[in-house]
N, C-alpha and C. Protein backbone atom coordinates (compact mmCIF):
# COMPACT_ATOMS: atom_id res chain seq x y z
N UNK A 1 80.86 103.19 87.33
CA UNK A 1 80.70 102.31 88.47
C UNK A 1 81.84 102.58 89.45
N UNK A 2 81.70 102.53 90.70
CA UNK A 2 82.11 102.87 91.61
C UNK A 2 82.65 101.11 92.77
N UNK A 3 83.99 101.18 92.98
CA UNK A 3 84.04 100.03 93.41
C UNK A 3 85.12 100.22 94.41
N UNK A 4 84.98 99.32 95.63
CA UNK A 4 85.95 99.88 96.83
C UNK A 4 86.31 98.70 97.68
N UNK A 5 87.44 98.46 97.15
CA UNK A 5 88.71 97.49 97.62
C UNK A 5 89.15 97.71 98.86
N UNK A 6 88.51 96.84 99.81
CA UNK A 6 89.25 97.10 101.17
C UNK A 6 90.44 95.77 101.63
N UNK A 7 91.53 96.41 102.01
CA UNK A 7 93.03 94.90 101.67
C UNK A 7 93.66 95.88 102.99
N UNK A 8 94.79 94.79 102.89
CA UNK A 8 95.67 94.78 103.96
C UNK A 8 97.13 94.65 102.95
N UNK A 9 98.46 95.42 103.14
CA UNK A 9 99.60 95.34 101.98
C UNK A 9 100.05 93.84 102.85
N UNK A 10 99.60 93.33 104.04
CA UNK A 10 100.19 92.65 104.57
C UNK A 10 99.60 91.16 104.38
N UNK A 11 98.87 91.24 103.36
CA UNK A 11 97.29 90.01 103.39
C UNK A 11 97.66 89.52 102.05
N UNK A 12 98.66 88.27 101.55
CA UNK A 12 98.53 87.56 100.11
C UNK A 12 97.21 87.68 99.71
N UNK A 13 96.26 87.03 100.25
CA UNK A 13 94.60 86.96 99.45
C UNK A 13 94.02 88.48 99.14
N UNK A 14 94.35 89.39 99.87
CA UNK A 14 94.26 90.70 99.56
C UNK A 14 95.09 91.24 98.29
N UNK A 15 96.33 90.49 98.33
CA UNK A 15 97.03 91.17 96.75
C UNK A 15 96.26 90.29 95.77
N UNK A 16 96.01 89.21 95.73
CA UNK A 16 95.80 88.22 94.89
C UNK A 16 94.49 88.69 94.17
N UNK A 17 93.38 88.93 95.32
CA UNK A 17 92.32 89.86 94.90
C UNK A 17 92.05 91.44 93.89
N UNK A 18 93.09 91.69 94.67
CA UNK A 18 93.46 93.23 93.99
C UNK A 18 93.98 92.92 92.11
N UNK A 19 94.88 91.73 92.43
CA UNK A 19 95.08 91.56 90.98
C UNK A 19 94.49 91.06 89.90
N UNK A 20 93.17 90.23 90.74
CA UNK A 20 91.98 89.67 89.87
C UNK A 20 91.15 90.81 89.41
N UNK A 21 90.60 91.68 90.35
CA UNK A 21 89.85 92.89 89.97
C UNK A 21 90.53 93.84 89.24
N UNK A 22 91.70 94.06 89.13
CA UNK A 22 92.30 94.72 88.24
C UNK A 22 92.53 94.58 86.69
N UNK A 23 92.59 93.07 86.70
CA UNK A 23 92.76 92.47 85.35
C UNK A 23 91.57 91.84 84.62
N UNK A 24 90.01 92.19 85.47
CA UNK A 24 88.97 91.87 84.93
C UNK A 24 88.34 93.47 84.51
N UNK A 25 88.83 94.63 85.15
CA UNK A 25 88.35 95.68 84.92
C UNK A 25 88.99 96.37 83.74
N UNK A 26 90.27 95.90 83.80
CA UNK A 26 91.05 96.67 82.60
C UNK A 26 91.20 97.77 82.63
N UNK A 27 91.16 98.67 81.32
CA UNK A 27 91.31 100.15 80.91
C UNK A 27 89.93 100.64 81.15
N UNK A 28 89.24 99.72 81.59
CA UNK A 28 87.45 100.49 81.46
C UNK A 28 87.12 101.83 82.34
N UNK A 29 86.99 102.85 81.30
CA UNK A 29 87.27 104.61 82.09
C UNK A 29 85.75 104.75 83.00
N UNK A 30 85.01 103.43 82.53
CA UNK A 30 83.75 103.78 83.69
C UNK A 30 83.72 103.81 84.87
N UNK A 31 85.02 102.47 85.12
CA UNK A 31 85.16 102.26 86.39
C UNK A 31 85.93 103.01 87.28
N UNK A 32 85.64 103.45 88.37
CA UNK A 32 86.70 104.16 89.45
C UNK A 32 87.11 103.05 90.82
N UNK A 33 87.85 102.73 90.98
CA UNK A 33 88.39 101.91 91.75
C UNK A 33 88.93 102.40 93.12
N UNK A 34 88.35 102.61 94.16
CA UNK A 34 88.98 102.79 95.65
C UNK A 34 90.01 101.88 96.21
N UNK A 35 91.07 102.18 96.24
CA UNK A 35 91.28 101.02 97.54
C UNK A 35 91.65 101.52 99.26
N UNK A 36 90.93 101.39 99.82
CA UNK A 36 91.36 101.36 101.22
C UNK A 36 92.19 100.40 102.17
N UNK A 37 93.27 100.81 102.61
CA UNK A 37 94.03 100.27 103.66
C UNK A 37 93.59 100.23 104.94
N UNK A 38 93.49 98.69 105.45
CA UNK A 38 92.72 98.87 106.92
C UNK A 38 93.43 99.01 107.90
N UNK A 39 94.83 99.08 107.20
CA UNK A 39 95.85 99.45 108.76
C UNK A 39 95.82 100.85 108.71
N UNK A 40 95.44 101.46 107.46
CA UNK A 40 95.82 103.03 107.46
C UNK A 40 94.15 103.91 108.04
N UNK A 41 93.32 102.93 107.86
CA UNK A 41 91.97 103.29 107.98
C UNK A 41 91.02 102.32 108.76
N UNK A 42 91.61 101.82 110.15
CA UNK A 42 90.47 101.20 110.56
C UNK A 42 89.50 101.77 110.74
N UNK A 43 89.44 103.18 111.26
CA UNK A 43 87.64 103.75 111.95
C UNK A 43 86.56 103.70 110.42
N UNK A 44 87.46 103.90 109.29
CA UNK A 44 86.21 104.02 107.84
C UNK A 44 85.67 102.08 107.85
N UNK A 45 86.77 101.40 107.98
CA UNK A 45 86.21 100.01 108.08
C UNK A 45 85.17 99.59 109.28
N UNK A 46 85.48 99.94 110.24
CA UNK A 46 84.64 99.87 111.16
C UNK A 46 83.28 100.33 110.57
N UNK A 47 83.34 102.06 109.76
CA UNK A 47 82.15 102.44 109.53
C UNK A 47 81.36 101.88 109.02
N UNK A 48 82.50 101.32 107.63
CA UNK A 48 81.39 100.59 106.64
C UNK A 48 80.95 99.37 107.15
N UNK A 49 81.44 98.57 108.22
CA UNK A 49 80.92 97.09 108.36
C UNK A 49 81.79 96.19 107.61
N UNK A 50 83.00 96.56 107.53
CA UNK A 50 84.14 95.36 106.78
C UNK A 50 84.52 94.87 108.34
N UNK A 51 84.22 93.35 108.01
CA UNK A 51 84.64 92.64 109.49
C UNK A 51 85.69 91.55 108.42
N UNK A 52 86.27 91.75 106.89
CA UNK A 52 86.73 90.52 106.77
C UNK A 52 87.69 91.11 105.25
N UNK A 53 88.79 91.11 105.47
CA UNK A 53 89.79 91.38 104.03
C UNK A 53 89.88 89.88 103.41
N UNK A 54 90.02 90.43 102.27
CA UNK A 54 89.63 91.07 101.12
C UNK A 54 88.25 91.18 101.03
N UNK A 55 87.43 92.50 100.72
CA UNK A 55 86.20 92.93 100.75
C UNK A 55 86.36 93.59 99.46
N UNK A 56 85.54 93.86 98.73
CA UNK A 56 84.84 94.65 97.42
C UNK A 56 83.28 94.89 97.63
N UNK A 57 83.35 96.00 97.21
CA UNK A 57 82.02 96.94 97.40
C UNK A 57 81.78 97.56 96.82
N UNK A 58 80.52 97.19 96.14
CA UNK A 58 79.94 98.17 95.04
C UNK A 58 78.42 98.21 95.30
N UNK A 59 78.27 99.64 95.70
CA UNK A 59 76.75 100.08 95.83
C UNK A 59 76.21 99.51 97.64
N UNK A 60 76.09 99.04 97.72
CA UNK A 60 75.55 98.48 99.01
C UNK A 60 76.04 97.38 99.50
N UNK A 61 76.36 96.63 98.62
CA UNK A 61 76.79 95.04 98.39
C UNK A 61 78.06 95.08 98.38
N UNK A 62 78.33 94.08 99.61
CA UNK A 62 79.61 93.45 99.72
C UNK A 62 79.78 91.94 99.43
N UNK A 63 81.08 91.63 98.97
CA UNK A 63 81.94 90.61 98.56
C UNK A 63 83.38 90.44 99.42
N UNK A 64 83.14 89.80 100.00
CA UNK A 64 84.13 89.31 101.13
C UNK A 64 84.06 87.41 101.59
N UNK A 65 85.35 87.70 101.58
CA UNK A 65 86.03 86.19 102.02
C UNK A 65 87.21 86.07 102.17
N UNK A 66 87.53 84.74 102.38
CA UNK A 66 88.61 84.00 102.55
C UNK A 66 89.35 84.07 101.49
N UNK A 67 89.22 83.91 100.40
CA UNK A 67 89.78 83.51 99.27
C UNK A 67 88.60 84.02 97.97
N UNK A 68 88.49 85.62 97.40
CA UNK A 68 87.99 85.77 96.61
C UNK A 68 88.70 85.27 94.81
N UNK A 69 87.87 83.98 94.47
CA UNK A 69 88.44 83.76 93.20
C UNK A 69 88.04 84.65 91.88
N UNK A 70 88.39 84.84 90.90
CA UNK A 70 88.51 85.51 89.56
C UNK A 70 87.35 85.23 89.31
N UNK A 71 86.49 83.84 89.16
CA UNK A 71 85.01 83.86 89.01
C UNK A 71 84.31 84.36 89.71
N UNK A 72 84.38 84.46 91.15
CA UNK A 72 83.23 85.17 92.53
C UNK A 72 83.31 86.56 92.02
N UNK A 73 84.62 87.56 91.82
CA UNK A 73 85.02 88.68 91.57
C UNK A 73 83.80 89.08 90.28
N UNK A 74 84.57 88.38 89.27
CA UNK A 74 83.59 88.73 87.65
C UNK A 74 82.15 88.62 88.02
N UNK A 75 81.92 87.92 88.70
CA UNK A 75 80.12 87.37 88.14
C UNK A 75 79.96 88.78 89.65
N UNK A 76 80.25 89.04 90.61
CA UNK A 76 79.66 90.31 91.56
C UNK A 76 79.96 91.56 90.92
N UNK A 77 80.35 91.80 89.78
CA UNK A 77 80.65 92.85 89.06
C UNK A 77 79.94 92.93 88.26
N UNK A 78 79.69 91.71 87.20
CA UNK A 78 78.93 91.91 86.64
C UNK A 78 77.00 92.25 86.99
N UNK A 79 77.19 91.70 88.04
CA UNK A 79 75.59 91.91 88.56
C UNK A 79 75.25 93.48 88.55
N UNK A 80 76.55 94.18 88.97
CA UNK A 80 76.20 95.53 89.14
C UNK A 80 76.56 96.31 87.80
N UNK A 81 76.34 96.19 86.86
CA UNK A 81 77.27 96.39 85.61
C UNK A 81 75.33 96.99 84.98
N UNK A 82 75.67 97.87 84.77
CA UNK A 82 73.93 98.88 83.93
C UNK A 82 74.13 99.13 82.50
């Protein structure tokens, strides 16, 4: 599974996020984890249609908000989970 973290180093809810998805994914060698910087990469954000950090993306489907909690994170992962 393929999953792509779009944050800001400058965004608490962006680290906070990063550390939920990290610690729900673990050692799991299935997963490959992107993360993109939108100060280092606005034109790819633009591409993809991220209008909102912290974003996660897997497959088509985005997860974005204000405040992604450890439950919103798990249960949109798990949906995509085969």
């Amino acid at each position: 599974m393929r999953i792509t973290l779009y944050r800001s180093n400058l965004c608490p809810r962006c680290l906070l996020a990063r550390k939920h998805l990290y610690s729900i994914i673990g050692e799991d060698p299935a997963v490959f984890i992107e993360e993109i910087d939108i100060l280092g990469s606005p034109k790819r954000c633009r591409q993809d249609g991220i209008g909102m950090v912290p974003a996660i993306v897997i497959g088509k489907e985005k997860l974005s908000g204000i405040f992604l909690s450890r439950k919103a994170i798990r249960a949109f992962i798990n949906l995509h989970k085969t």
